[in-house]
Protein backbone atom coordinates (compact mmCIF):
# COMPACT_ATOMS: atom_id res chain seq x y z
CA UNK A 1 40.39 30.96 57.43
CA UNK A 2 43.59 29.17 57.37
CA UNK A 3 43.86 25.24 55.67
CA UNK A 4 45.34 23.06 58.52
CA UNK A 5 43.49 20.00 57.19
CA UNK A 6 42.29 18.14 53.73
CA UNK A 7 40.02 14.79 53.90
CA UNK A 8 39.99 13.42 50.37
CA UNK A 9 37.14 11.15 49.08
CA UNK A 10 38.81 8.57 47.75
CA UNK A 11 41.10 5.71 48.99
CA UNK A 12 44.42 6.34 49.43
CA UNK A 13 46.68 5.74 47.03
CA UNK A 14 48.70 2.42 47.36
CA UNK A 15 52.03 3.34 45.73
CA UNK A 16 55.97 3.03 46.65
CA UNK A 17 56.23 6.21 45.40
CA UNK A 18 54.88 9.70 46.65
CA UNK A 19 51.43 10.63 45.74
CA UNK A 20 51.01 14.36 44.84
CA UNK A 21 48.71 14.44 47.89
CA UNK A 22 51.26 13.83 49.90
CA UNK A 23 53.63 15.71 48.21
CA UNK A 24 50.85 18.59 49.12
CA UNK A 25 50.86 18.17 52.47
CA UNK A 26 54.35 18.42 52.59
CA UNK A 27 54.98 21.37 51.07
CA UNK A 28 52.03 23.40 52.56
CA UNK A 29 52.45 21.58 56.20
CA UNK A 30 48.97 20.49 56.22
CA UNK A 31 46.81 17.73 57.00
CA UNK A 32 45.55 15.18 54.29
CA UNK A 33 43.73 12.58 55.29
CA UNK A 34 41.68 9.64 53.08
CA UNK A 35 38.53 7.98 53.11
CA UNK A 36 36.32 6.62 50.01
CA UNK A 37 33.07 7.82 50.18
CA UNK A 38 31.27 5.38 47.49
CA UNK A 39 32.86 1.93 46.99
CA UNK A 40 32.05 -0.79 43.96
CA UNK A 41 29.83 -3.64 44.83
CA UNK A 42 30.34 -6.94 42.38
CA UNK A 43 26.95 -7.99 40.71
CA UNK A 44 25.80 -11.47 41.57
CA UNK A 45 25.81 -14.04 38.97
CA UNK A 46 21.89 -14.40 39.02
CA UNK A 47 21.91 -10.82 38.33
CA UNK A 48 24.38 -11.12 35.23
CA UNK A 49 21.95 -13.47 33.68
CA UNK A 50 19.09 -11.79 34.36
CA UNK A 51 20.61 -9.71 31.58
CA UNK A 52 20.78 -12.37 29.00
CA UNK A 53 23.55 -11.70 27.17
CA UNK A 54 25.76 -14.83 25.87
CA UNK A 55 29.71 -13.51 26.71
CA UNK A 56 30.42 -16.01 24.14
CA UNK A 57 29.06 -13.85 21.15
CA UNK A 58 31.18 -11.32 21.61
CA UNK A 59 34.84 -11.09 19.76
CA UNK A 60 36.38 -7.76 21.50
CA UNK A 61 36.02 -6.00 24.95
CA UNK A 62 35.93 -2.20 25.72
CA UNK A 63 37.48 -1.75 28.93
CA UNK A 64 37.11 1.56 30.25
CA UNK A 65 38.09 1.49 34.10
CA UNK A 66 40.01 -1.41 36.34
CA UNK A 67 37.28 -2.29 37.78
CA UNK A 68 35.51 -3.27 34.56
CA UNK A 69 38.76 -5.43 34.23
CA UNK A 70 38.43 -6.96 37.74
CA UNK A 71 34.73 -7.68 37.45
CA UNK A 72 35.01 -9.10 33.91
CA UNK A 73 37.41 -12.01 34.46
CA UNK A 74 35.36 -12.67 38.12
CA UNK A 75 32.15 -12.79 36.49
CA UNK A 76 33.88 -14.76 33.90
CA UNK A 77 35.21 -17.42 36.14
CA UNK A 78 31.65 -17.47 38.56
CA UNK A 79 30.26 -18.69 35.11
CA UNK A 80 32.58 -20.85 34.48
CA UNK A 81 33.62 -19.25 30.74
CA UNK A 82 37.12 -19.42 29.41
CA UNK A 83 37.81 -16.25 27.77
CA UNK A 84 38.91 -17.05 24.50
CA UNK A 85 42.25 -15.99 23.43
CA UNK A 86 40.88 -14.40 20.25
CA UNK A 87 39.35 -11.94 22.24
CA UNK A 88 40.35 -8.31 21.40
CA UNK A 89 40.13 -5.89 23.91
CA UNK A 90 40.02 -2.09 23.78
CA UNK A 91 41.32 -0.32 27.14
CA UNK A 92 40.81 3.37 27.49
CA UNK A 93 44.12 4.22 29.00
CA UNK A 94 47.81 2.41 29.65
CA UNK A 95 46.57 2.28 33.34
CA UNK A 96 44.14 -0.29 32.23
CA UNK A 97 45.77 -1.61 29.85
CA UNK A 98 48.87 -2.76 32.15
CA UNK A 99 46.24 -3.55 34.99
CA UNK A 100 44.78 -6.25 32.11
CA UNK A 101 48.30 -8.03 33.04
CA UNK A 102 46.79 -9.34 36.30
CA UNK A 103 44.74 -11.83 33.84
CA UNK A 104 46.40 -12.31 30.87
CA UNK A 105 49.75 -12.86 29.16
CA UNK A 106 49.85 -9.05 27.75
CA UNK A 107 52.26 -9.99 24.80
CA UNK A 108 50.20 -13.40 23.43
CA UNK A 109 46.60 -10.96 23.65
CA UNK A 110 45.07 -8.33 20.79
CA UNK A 111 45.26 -5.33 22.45
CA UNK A 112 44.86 -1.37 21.58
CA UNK A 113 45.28 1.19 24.09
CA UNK A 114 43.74 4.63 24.03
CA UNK A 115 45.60 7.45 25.31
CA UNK A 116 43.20 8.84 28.04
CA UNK A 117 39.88 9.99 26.92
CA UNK A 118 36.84 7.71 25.60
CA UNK A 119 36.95 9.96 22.61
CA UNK A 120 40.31 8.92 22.25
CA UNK A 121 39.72 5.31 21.86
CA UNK A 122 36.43 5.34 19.63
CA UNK A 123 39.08 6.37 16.97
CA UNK A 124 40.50 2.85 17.61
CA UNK A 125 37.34 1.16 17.90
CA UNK A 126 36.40 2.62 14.60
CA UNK A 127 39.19 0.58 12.53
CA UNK A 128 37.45 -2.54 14.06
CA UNK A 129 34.11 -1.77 13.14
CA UNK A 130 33.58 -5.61 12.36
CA UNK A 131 33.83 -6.67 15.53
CA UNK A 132 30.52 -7.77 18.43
CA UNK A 133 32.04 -5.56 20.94
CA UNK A 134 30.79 -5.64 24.77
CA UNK A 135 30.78 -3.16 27.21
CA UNK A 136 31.47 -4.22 30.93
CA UNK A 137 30.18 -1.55 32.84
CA UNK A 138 28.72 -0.22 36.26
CA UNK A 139 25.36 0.31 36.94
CA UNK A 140 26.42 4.16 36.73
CA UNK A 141 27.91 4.90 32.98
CA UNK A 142 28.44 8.12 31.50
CA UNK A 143 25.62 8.60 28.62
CA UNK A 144 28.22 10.20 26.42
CA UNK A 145 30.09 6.62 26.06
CA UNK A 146 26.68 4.75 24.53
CA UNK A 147 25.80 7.70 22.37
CA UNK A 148 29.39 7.50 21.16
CA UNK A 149 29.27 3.90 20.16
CA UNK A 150 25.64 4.29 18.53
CA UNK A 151 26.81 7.03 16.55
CA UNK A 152 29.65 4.54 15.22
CA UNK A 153 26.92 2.21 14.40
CA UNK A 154 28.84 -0.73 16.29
CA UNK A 155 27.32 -4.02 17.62
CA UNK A 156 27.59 -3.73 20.93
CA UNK A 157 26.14 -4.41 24.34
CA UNK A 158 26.42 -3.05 27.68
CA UNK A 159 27.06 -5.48 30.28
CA UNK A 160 26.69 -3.71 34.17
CA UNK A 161 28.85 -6.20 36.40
CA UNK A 162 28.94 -3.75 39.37
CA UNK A 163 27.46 -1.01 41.45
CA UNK A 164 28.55 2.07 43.09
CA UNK A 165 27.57 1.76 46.50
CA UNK A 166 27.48 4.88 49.51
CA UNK A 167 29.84 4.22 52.22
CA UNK A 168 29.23 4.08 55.96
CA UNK A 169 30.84 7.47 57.27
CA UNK A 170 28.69 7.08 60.46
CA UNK A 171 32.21 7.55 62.60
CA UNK A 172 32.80 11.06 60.94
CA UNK A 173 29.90 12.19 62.01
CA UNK A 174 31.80 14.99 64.62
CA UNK A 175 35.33 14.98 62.84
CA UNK A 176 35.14 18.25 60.53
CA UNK A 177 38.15 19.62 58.19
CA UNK A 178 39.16 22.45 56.75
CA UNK A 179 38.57 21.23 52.62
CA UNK A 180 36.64 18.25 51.60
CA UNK A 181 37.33 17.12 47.85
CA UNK A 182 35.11 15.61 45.69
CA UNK A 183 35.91 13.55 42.41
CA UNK A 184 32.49 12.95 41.26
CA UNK A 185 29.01 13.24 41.60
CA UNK A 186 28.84 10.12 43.51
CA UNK A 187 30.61 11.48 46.41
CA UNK A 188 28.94 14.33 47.07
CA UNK A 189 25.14 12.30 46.69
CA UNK A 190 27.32 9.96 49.81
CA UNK A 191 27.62 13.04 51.48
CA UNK A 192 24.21 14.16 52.24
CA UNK A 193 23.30 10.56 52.54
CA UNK A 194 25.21 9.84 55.24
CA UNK A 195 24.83 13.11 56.61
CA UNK A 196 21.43 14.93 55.55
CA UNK A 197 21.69 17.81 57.86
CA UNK A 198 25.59 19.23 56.49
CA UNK A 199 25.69 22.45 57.02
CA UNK A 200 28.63 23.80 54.87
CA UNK A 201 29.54 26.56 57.43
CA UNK A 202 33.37 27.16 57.16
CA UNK A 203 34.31 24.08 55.28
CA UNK A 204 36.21 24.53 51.68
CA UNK A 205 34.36 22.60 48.74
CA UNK A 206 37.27 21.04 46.19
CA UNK A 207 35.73 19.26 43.01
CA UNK A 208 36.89 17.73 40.07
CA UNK A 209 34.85 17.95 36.74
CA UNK A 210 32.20 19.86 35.66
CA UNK A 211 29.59 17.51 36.37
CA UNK A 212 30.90 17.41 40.22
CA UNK A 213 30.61 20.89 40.36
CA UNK A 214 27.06 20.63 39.15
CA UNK A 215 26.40 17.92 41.68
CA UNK A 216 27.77 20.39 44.04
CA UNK A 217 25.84 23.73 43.21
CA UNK A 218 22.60 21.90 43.17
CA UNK A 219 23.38 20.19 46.30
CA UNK A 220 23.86 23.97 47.85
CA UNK A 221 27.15 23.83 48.30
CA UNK A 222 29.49 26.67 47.57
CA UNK A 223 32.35 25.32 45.61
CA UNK A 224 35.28 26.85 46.65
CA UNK A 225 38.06 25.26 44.61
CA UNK A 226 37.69 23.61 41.36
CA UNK A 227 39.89 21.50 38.91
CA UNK A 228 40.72 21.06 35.86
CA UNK A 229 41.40 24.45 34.52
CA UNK A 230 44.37 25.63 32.07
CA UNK A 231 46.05 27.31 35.43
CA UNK A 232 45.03 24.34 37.38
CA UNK A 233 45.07 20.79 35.47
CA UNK A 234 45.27 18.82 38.43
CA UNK A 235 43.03 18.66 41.92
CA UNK A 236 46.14 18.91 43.84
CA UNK A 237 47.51 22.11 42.22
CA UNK A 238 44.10 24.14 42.62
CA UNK A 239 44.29 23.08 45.84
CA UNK A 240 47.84 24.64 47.01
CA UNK A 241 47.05 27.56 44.75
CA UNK A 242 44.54 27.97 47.00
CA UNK A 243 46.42 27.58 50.07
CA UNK A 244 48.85 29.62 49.36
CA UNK A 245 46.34 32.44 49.67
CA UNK A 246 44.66 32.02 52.48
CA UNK A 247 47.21 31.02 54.49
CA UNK A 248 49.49 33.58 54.41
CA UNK A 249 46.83 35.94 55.87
């Protein structure tokens, strides 16, 4: 069957320029629609010091996502701490790293950049080995990023300052497209959630990651299209392989 239309899990992206999404659709004259399927919930301050952890001990920060960045400085400023100027912080990619400007003056700060991966950074982190370093997190973390700062023997603590939360998709209940993509585990556990009785049928399966396809196999799904790959680094290019195919029968 032919791709006339895409719904993407995720918001959509707020950008001057072209996404390649939209650079997708067109090219292949199809529809792309998006809608986040999970969304990020802030912690309550109650529930930040039900952790006990003193933000002042701590002399750098490992920032891993922008909304570690966003929930930092607003669970800093519900408690009423001035983050100290001293503070080092480690940010996993340039995206965070430039998002950090939103709080701080980037020039006056200590600040190392990674250049993607987690891996990537630990090699940073491990020329600072001195350092009380604290992890703002979400209440869903990766258990490859604690095992990676335990093996570096590091003082550190994880700090979860928000949630991952399943979003109401009541109103899609009878809208069906051709492709739904998934970028992690999280949206396909929103999925049968919100919808228990999804019955596949015709509809394309697109994940991202191994662990989404996982999610995706042992949710019964057949996973038609999958990214990354060395022919396919990116969602969208799977994706228009893809079309390409089918649609020209």
């Amino acid at each position: 069957m032919k791709v006339k239309t895409i719904l993407v899990s995720q918001p959509e992206p707020k950008s001057d320029q072209q996404s390649p999404f939209s650079i997708l659709s067109e090219k292949q004259k199809v529809k792309v629609d998006f809608r986040p399927f999970i969304h990020v919930e802030g912690l309550t301050v109650r529930e930040v010091r039900n952790q006990k952890i003193d933000l002042s001990r701590y002399s750098a920060i490992i920032l891993t996502s922008r909304n570690a960045v966003d929930h930092f400085f607003r669970i800093a400023e519900e408690m009423r701490y001035k983050v100290p100027n001293e503070l080092k912080y480690f940010c996993q990619s340039e995206a965070v790293a430039y998002y950090l400007q939103k709080y701080v003056v980037y020039r006056k700060r200590k600040i190392y950049v990674g250049k993607r991966s987690f891996p990537e950074l630990c090699e940073l982190i491990k020329k600072h080995k001195g350092e009380r370093f604290l992890l703002p997190s979400s209440d869903k973390l990766k258990d490859t990023i604690p095992e990676a700062l335990d093996e570096m023997g590091l003082d550190w603590k994880r700090l979860d300052l928000y949630r991952t939360v399943t979003s109401d998709l009541s109103d899609l209940e009878d809208v069906f497209y051709d492709v739904l993509v998934f970028f992690s585990p999280s949206g396909i556990d929103s999925l049968f959630k919100n919808f228990p009785k999804f019955k596949q049928n015709n509809t394309r399966i697109a994940v991202y990651g191994n662990s989404t396809v996982k999610a995706a196999t042992q949710a019964g799904l057949k996973v038609d299209i999958s990214a990354p790959s060395p022919e396919n680094p990116s969602m969208t290019m799977a994706i228009e392989k893809y079309i390409k195919v089918v649609n020209k029968k």
